[in-house]
Protein backbone atom coordinates (compact mmCIF):
# COMPACT_ATOMS: atom_id res chain seq x y z
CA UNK A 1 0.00 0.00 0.00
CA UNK A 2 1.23 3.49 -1.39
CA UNK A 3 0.01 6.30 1.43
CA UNK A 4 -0.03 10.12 1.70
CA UNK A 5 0.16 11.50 4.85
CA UNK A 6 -0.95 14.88 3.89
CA UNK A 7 0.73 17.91 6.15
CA UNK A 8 0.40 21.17 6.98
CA UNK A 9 2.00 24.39 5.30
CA UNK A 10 5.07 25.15 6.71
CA UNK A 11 5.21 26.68 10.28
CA UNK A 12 1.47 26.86 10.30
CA UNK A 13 0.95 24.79 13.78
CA UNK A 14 3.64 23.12 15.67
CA UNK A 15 0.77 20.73 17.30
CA UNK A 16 -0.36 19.38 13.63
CA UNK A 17 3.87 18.74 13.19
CA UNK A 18 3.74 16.74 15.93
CA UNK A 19 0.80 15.00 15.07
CA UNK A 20 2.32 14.37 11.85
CA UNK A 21 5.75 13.14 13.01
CA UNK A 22 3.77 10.52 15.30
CA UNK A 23 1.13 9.12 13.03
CA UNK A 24 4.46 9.04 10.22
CA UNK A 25 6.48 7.15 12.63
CA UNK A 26 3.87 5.08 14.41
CA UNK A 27 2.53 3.68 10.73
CA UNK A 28 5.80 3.08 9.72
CA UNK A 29 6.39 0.74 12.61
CA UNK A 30 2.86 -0.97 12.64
CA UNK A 31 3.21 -1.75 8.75
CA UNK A 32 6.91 -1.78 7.99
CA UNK A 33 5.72 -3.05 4.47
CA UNK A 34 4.01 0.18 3.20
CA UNK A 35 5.33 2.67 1.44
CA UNK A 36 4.63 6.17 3.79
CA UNK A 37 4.98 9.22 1.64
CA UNK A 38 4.69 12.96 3.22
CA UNK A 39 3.61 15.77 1.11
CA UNK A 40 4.22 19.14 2.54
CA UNK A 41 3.39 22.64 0.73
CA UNK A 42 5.92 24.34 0.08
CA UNK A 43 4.11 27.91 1.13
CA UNK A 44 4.36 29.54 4.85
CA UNK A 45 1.02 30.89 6.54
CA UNK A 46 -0.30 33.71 6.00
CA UNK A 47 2.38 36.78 6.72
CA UNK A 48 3.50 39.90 5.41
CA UNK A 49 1.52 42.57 2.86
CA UNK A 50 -1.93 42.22 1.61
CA UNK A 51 -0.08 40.63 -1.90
CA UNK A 52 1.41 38.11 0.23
CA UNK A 53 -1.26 37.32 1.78
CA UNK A 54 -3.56 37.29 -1.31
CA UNK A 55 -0.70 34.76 -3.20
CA UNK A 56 -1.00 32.46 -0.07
CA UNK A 57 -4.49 32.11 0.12
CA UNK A 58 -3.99 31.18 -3.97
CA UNK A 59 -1.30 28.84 -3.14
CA UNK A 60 -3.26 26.76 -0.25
CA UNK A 61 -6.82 26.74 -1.78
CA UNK A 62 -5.85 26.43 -5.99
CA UNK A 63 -2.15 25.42 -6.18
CA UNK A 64 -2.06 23.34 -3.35
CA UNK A 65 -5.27 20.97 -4.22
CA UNK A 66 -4.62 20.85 -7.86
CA UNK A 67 -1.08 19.96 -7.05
CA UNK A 68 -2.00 16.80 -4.79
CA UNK A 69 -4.87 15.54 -7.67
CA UNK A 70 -1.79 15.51 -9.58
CA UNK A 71 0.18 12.49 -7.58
CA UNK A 72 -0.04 9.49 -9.32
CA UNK A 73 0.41 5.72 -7.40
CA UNK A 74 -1.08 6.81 -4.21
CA UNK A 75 -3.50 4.32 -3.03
CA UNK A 76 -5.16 6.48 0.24
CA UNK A 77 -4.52 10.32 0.68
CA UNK A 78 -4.15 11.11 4.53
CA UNK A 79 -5.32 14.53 5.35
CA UNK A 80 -3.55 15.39 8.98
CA UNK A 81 -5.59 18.76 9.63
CA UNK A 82 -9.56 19.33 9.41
CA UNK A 83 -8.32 23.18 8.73
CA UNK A 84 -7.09 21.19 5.05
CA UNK A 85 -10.36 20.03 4.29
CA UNK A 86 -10.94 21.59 1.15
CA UNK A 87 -8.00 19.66 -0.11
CA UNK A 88 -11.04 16.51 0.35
CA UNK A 89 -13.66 18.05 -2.37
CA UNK A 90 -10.69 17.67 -5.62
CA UNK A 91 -9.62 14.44 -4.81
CA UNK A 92 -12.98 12.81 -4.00
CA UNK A 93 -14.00 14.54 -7.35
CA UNK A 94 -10.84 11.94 -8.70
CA UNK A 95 -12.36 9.38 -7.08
CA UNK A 96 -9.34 9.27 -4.73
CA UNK A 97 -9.56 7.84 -1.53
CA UNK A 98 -9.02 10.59 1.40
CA UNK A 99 -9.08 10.21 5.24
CA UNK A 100 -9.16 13.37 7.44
CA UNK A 101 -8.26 13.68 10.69
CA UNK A 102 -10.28 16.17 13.25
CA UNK A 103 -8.85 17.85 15.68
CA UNK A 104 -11.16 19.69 17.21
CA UNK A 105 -14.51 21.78 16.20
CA UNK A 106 -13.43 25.19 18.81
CA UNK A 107 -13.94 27.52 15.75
CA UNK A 108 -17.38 26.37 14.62
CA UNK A 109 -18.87 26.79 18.32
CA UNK A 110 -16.52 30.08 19.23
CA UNK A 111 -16.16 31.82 15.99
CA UNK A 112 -14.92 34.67 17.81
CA UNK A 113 -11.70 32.83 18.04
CA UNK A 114 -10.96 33.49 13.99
CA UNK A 115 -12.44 37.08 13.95
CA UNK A 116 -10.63 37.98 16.85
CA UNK A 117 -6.75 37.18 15.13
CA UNK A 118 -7.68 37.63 11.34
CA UNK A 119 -7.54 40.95 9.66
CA UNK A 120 -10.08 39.87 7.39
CA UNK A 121 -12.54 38.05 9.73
CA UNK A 122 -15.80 37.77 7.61
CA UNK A 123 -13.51 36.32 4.99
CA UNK A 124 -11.33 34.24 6.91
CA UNK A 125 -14.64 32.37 8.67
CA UNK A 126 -15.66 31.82 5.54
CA UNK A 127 -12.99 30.47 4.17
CA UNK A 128 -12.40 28.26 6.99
CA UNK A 129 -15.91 27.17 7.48
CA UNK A 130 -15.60 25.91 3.71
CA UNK A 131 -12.59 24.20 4.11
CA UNK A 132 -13.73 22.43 7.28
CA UNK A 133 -17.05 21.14 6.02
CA UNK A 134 -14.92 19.36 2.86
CA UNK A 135 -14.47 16.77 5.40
CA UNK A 136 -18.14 15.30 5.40
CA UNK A 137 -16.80 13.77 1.82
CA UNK A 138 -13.82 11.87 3.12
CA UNK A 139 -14.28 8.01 3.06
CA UNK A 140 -13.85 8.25 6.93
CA UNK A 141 -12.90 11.22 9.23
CA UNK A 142 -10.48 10.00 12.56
CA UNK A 143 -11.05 11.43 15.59
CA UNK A 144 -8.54 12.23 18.25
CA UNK A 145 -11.38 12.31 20.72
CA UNK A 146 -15.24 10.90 21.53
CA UNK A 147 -15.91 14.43 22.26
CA UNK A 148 -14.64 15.53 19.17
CA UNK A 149 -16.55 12.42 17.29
CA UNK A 150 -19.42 13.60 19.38
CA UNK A 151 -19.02 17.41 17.74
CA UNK A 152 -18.82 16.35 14.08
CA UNK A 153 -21.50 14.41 14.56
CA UNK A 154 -23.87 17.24 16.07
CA UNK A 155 -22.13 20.14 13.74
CA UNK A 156 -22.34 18.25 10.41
CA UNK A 157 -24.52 15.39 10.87
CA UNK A 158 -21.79 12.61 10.00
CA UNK A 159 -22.70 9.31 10.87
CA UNK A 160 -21.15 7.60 13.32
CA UNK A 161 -19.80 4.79 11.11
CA UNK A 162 -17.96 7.20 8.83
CA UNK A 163 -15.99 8.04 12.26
CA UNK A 164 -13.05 6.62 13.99
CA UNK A 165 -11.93 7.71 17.22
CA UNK A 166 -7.86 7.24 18.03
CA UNK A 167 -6.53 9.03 20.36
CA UNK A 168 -3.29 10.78 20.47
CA UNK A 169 -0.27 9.44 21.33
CA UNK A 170 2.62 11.29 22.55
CA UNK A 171 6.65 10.63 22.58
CA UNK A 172 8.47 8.29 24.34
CA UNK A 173 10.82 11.10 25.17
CA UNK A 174 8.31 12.41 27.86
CA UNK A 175 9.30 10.16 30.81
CA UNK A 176 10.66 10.41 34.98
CA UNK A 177 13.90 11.92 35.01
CA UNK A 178 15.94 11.13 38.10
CA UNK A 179 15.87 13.38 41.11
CA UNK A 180 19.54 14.87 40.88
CA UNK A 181 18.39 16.38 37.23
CA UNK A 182 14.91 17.45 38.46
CA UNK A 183 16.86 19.60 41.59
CA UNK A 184 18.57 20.72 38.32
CA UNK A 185 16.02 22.39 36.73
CA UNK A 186 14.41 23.71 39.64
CA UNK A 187 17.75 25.45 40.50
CA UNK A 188 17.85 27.04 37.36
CA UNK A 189 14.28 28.76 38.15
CA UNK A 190 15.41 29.35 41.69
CA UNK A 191 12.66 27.00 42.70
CA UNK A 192 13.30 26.08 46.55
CA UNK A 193 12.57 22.68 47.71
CA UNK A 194 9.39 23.71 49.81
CA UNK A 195 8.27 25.67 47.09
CA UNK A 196 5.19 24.03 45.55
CA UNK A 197 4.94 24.83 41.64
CA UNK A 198 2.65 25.01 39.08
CA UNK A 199 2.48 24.56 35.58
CA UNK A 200 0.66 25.54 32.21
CA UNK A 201 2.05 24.88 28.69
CA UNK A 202 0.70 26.22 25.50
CA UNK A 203 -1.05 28.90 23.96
CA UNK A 204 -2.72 31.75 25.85
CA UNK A 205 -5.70 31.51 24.05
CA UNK A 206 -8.80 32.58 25.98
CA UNK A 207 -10.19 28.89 26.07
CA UNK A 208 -6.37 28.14 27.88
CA UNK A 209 -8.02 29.78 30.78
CA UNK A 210 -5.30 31.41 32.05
CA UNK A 211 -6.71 33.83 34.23
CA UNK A 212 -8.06 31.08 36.09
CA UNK A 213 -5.02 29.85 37.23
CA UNK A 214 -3.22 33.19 37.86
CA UNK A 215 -6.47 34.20 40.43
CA UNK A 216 -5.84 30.77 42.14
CA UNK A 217 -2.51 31.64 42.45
CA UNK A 218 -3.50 34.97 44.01
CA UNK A 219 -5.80 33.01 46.39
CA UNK A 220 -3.32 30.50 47.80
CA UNK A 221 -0.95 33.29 48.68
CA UNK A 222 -3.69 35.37 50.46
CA UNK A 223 -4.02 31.83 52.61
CA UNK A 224 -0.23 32.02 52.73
CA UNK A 225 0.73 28.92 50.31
CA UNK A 226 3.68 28.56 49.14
CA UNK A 227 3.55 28.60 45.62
CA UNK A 228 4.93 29.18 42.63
CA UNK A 229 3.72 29.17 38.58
CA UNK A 230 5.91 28.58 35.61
CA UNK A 231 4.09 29.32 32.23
CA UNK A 232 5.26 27.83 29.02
CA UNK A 233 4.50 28.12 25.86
CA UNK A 234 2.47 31.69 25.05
CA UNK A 235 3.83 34.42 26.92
CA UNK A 236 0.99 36.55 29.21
CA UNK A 237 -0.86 39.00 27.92
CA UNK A 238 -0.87 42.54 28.88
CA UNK A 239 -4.16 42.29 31.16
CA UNK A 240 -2.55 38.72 32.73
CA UNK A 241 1.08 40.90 32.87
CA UNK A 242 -1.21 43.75 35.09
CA UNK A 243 -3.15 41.76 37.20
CA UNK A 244 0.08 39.81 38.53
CA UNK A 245 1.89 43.17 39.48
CA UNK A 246 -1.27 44.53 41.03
CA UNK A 247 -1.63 41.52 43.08
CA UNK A 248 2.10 41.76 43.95
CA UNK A 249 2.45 38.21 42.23
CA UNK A 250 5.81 38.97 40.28
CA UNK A 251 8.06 37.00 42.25
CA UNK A 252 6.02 34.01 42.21
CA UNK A 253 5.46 34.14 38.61
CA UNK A 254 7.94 32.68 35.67
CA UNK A 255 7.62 32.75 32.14
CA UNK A 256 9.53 30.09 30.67
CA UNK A 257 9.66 31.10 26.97
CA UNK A 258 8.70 28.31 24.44
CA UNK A 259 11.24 25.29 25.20
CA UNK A 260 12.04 22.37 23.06
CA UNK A 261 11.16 18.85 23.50
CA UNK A 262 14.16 17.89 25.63
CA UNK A 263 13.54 21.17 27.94
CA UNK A 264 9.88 20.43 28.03
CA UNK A 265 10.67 16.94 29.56
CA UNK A 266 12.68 18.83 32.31
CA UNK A 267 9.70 21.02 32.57
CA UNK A 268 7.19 18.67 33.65
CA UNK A 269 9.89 16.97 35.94
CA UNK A 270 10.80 19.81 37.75
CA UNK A 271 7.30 21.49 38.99
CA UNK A 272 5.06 19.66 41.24
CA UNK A 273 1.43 19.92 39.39
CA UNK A 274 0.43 20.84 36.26
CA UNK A 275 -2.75 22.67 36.11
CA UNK A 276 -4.92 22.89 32.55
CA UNK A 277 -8.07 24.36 33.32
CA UNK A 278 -9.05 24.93 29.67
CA UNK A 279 -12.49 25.23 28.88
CA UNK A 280 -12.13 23.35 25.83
CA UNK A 281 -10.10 20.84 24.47
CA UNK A 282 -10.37 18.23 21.28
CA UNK A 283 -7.95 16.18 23.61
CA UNK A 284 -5.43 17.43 25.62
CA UNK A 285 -1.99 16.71 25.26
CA UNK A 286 -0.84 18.42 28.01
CA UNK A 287 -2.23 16.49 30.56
CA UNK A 288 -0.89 12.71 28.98
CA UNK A 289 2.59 14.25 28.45
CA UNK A 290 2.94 15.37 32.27
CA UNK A 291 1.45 12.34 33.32
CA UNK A 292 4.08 10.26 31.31
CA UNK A 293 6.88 12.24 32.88
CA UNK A 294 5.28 11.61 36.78
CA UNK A 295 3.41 14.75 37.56
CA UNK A 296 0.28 14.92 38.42
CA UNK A 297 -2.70 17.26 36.78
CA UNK A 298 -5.88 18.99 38.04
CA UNK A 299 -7.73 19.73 34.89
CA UNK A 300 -11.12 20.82 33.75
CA UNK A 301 -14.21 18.24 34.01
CA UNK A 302 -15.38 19.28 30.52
CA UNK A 303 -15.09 18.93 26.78
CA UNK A 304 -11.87 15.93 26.00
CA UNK A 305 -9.81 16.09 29.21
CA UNK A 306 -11.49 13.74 31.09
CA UNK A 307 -11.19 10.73 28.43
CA UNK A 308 -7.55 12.29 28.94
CA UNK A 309 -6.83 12.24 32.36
CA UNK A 310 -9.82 9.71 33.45
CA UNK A 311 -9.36 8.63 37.44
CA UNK A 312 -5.50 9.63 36.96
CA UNK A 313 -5.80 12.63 38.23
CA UNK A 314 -8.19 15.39 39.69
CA UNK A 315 -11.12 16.78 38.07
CA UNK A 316 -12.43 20.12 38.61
CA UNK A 317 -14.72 22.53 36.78
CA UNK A 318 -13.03 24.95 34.99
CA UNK A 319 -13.89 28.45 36.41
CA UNK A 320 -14.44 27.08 40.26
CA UNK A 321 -11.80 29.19 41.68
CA UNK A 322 -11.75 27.74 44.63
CA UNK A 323 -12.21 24.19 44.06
CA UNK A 324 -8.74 24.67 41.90
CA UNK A 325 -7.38 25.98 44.90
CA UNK A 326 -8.65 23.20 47.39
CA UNK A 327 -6.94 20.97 44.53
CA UNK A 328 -4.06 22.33 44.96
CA UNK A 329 -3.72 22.63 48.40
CA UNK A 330 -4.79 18.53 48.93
CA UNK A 331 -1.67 17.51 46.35
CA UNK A 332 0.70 20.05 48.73
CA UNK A 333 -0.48 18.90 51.67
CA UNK A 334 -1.11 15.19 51.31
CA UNK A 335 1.83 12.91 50.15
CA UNK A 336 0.35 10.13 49.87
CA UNK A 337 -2.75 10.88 47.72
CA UNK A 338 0.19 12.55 45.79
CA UNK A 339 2.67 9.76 45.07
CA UNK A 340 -1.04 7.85 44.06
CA UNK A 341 -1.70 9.84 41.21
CA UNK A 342 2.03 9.67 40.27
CA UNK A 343 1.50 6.01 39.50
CA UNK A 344 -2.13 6.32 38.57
CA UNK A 345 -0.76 9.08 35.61
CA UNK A 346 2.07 6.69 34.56
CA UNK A 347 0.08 4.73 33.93
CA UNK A 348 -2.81 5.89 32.54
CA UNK A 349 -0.18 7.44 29.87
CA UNK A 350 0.71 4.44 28.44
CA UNK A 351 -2.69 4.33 26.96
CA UNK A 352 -1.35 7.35 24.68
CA UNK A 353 0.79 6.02 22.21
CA UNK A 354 1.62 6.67 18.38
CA UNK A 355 1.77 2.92 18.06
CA UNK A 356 -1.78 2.84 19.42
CA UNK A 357 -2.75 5.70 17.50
CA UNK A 358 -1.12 3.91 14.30
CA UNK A 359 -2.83 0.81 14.38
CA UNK A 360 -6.26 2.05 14.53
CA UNK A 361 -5.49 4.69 11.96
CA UNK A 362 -4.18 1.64 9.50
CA UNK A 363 -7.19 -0.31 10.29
CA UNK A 364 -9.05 1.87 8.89
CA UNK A 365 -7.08 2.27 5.91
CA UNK A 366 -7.43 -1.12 5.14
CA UNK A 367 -10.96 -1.27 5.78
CA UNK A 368 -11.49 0.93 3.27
CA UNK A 369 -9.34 -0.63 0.77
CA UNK A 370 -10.87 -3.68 1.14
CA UNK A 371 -14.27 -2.52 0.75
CA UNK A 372 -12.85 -1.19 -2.32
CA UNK A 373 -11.85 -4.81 -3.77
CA UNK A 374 -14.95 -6.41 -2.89
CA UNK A 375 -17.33 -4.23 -5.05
């Protein structure tokens, strides 16, 4: 079998490269005997003057499609983003076989979220509404998520047998690291050993819930808590920057910058809880990578984190203030329901694997195939 695994334009989304790099490796270990070919546009995302911009939005909704109906010997087109779901409508046209994978739905039930960062916004929802809805027309849609199966199912009225949930895996890389490289890292952040410290990583997006965390920081140090937050990832916005110095929470704040894998790993070592109280997620990888590396997570009770995080960890709704803080406050104060969900997270992260991930997604390729042969 000949297969496209279909990627994004470069440096559009550093999440979709990951997820990418895992379902590439993970297939080529479950089915050594395939041939795994990655097609990548050759364009950037959308930067620079209105001409630029104009030439880009040519390049990834003309150029780009007619470009992939062009590849000849591909036996199943894998499309790694739902944002790339126009690229579905040409090659169905062809009579091509196409899978698409879905993220998430966030834009279709919070349009504000494309308005808000385009400089077009009527356009760009447009656009991306269009390009989205191309995947009702791929010969099955993979999930990383039952909550996201659960959205495309409301939003576009798939049915459910045109829908395969696997759910993300992440990197062997995210693992324990022993204690003298842990003290390490939390030198370098001048993080004392009775310092309790708390974690977010990724964007600052207003679904990321960030001011959440940074008012439960405030209300553990009115109660006199030790604690500190590291934020990685997005840095904090001007309103977040404000509220810290008015509450006088500079010293017990740390922005982190955007590491690397390898510093990442250290990351989730070094700090004591990490704390995702997003108020929506299509799965949350976050969560399964601290959990792999040993550190426990309070996260929100809605949308994908629970099938996440299950019983590994604690689950709290995602604006309760105070239940966030009582959360935090149980792990500090209570070793032994801490070194519980230490094991209970290792192990629940196993469950996240791009071998996993792989399998099911090749399944489904064959499935298809097959059906193919027997008409």
């Amino acid at each position: 079998m000949r297969v496209a695994i279909v990627r994004r334009a470069l440096n559009a989304s550093f999440s979709m490269d990951v997820y990418a790099d895992g379902l590439v490796k993970g297939l080529r270990e479950a089915r050594p005997e395939w041939s795994i070919v990655e097609l990548t546009p050759t364009f950037a995302e959308y930067r620079g003057s209105p001409i630029q911009r104009a030439s880009k939005y040519y390049q990834r909704y003309w150029a780009w499609p007619q470009e992939l109906q062009r590849q000849a010997d591909i036996d199943l087109f894998h499309v790694v983003d739902h944002s790339d779901g126009h690229l579905v409508y040409g090659l169905r046209q062809q009579q091509r076989r196409v899978i698409v994978t879905c993220h998430d739905l966030i834009n279709y039930k919070q349009s504000e979220n494309i308005s808000q960062q385009a400089q077009l916004p009527l356009l760009s929802t447009w656009i991306w509404r269009y390009a989205v809805r191309g995947i009702r027309q791929a010969d099955r849609i993979i999930t990383v998520s039952h909550h996201t199966a659960k959205d495309v199912m409301d939003i576009f009225g798939v049915a459910p047998d045109a829908l395969q949930t696997a759910h993300n895996g992440i990197d062997a890389q995210f693992r324990p690291l022993p204690q003298p490289q842990i003290e390490a890292v939390r030198s370098r952040y001048h993080l004392a050993a009775q310092t309790f410290c708390l974690l977010n990583v990724g964007s600052n997006h207003p679904r990321k819930n960030i001011f959440t965390v940074l008012k439960v920081l405030n209300a553990l140090h009115q109660e006199g808590h030790r604690v500190h937050f590291l934020k990685a990832g997005a840095d904090f916005t001007t309103e977040q920057k404000t509220y810290i110095s008015q509450q006088n929470l500079t010293d017990w704040v740390t922005y982190v910058g955007k590491p690397d894998k390898a510093a990442l790993v250290q990351l989730y070592n070094a700090v004591d809880v990490l704390v995702a109280p997003s108020l929506y997620e299509g799965f949350g990888i976050t969560p399964a990578e601290a959990m792999a590396c040993g550190t426990p997570v309070i996260a929100s009770n809605t949308t994908a984190l629970p099938e996440v995080v299950g019983h590994a960890g604690i689950l709290v709704p995602p604006t309760d203030i105070p239940a966030i803080a009582a959360a935090v406050k149980r792990l500090q104060q209570d070793p032994t329901e801490y070194q519980k969900l230490v094991v209970a997270g290792c192990d629940r992260a196993r469950l996240f694997t791009w071998q996993l991930h792989a399998e099911s997604v090749a399944a489904v390729y064959e499935n298809i195939l097959e059906s193919i042969d027997n008409l």
